[in-house]
Protein backbone atom coordinates (compact mmCIF):
# COMPACT_ATOMS: atom_id res chain seq x y z
CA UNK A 1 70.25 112.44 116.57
CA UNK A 2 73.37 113.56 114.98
CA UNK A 3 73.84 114.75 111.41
CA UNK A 4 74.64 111.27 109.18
CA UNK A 5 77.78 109.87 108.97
CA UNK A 6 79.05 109.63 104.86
CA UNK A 7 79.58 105.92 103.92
CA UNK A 8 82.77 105.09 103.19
CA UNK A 9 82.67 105.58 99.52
CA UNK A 10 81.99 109.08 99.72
CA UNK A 11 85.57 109.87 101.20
CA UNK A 12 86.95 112.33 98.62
CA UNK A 13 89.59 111.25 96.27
CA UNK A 14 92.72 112.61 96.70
CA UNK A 15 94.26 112.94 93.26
CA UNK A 16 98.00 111.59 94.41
CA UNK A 17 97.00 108.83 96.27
CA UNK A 18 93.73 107.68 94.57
CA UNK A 19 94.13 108.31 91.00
CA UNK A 20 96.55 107.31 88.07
CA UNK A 21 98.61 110.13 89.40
CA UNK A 22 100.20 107.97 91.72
CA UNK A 23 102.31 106.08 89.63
CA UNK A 24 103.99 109.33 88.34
CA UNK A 25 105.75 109.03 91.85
CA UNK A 26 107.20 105.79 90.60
CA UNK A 27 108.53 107.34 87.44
CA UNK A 28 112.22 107.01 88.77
CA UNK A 29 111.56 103.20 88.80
CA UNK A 30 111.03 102.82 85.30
CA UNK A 31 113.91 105.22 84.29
CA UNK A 32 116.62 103.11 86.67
CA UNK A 33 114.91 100.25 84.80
CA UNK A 34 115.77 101.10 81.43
CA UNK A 35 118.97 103.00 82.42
CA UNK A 36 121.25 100.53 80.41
CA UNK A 37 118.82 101.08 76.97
CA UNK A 38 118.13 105.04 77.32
CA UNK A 39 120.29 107.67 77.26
CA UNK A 40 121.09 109.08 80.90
CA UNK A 41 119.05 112.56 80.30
CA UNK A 42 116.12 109.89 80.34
CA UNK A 43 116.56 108.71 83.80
CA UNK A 44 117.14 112.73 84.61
CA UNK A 45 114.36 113.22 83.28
CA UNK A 46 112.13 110.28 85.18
CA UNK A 47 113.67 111.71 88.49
CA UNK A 48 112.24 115.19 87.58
CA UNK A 49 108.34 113.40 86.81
CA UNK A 50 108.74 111.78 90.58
CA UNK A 51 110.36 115.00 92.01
CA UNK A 52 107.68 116.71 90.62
CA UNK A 53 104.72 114.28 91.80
CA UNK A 54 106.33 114.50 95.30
CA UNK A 55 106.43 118.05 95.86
CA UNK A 56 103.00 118.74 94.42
CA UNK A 57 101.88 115.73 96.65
CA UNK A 58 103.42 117.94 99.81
CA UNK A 59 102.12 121.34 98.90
CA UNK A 60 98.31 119.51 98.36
CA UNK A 61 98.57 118.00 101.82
CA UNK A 62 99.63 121.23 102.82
CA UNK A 63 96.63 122.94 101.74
CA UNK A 64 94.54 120.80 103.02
CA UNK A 65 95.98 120.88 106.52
CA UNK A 66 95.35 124.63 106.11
CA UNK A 67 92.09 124.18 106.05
CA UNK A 68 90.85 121.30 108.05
CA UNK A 69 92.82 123.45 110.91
CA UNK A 70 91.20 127.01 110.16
CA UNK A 71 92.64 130.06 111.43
CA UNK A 72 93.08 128.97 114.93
CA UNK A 73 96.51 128.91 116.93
CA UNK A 74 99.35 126.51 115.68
CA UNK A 75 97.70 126.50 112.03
CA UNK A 76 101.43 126.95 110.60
CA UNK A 77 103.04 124.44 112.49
CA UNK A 78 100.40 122.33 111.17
CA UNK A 79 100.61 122.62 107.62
CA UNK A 80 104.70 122.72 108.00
CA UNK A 81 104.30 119.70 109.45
CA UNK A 82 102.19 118.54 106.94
CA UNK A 83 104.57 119.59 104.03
CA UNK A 84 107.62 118.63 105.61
CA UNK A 85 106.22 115.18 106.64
CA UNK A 86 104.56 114.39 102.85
CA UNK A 87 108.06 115.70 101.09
CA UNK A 88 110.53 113.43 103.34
CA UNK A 89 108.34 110.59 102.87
CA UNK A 90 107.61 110.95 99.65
CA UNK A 91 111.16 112.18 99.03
CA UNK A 92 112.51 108.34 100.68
CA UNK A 93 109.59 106.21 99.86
CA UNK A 94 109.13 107.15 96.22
CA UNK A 95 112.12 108.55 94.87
CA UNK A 96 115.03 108.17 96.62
CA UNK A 97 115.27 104.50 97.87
CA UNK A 98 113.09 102.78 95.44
CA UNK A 99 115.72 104.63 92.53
CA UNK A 100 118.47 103.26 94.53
CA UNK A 101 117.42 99.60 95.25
CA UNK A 102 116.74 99.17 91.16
CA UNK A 103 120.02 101.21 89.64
CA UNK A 104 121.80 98.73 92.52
CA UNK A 105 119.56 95.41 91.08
CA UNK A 106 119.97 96.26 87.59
CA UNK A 107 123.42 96.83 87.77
CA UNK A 108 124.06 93.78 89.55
CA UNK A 109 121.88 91.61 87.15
CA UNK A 110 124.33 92.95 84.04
CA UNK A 111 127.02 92.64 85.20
CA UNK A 112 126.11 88.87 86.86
CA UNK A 113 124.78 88.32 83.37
CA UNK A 114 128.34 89.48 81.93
CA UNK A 115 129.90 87.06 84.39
CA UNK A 116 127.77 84.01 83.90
CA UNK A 117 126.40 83.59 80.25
CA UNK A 118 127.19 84.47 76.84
CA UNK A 119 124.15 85.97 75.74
CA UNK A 120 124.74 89.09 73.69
CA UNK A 121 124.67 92.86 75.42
CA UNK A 122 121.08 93.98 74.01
CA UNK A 123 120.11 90.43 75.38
CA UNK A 124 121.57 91.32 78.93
CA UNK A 125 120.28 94.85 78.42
CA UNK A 126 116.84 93.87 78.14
CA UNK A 127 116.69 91.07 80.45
CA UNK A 128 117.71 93.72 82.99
CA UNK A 129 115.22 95.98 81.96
CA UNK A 130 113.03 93.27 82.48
CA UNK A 131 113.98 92.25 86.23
CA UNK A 132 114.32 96.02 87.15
CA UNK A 133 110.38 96.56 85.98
CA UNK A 134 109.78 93.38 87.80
CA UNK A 135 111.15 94.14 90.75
CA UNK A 136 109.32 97.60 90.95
CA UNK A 137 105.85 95.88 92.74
CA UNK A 138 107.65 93.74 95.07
CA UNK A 139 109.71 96.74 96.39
CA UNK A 140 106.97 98.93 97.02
CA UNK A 141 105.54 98.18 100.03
CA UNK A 142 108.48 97.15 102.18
CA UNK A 143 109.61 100.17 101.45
CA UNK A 144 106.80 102.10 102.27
CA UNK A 145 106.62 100.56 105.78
CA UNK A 146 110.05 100.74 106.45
CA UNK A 147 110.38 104.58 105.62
CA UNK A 148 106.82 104.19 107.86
CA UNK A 149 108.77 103.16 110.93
CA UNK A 150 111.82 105.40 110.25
CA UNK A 151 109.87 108.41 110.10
CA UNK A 152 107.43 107.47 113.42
CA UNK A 153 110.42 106.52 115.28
CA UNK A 154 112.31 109.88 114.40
CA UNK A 155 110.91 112.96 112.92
CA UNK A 156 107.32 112.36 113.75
CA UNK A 157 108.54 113.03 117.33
CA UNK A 158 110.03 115.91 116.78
CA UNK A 159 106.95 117.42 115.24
CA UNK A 160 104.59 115.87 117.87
CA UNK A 161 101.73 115.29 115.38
CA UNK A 162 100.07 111.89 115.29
CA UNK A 163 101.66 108.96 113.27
CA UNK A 164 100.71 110.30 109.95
CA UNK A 165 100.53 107.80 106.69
CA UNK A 166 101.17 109.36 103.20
């Protein structure tokens, strides 16, 4: 008989994927969100909370593929793999296209709102607010599976490690 398997809820809980410490990664959202009500060192500074939350994300995973993999040959190609792979998702995934898809929405929904009532600017300002924060769940994971796919079907190769999901 072999040693007993841990049930599922004894996985341990990684911090950045598992814990409120995810949603620093989606920091970026919120700033583009509010980017017609704050001043712009506000969504600076939102980028720098997900920037952060990404790289520390990477250099964890990194760690830890240093030492499920030990000391034995190919242990840095490993955990570069590991880092590089965590950052670029991350990196697209969290910051970079998510930031994009609700600066583009939000400025699209003022000015539309410009165009086609005559509701004063805070109204417009906040009602754009509001669609950018709504939009922020129903981006996510289309996103996630798209930068998925984009990764598998490119740099994953290159790396030849299995299909790995941040």
């Amino acid at each position: 008989m072999g040693a007993p398997v841990p049930a599922a809820s004894e996985k341990p809980v990684d911090i950045y994927r598992d814990t409120w410490v995810r949603f620093l990664g989606y920091a970026n959202e919120v700033g583009e969100s509010f980017r017609a009500l704050v001043p712009v060192g506000v969504v600076w500074a939102s980028y720098a909370i997900s920037t952060a939350y990404v790289t520390a994300d990477a250099v964890d995973k990194g760690r830890k593929a240093a030492a499920d993999h030990g000391d034995g040959p190919g242990k840095t190609t490993r955990v570069g793999a590991a880092v590089v792979d965590t950052f670029i998702w991350q990196a697209l995934a969290s910051v970079a296209i998510p930031g994009f898809t609700i600066n583009r929405l939000c400025a699209a929904s003022l000015f539309l709102l410009g165009k086609t009532t005559r509701w004063p600017l805070p109204m417009r300002k906040w009602t754009t607010t509001a669609i950018g924060l709504s939009a922020i769940p129903v981006i996510i994971t289309p996103i996630d599976r798209s930068v998925d796919f984009l990764l598998d079907s490119t740099l994953r190769k290159l790396y030849g490690t299995e299909q790995h999901k941040p």
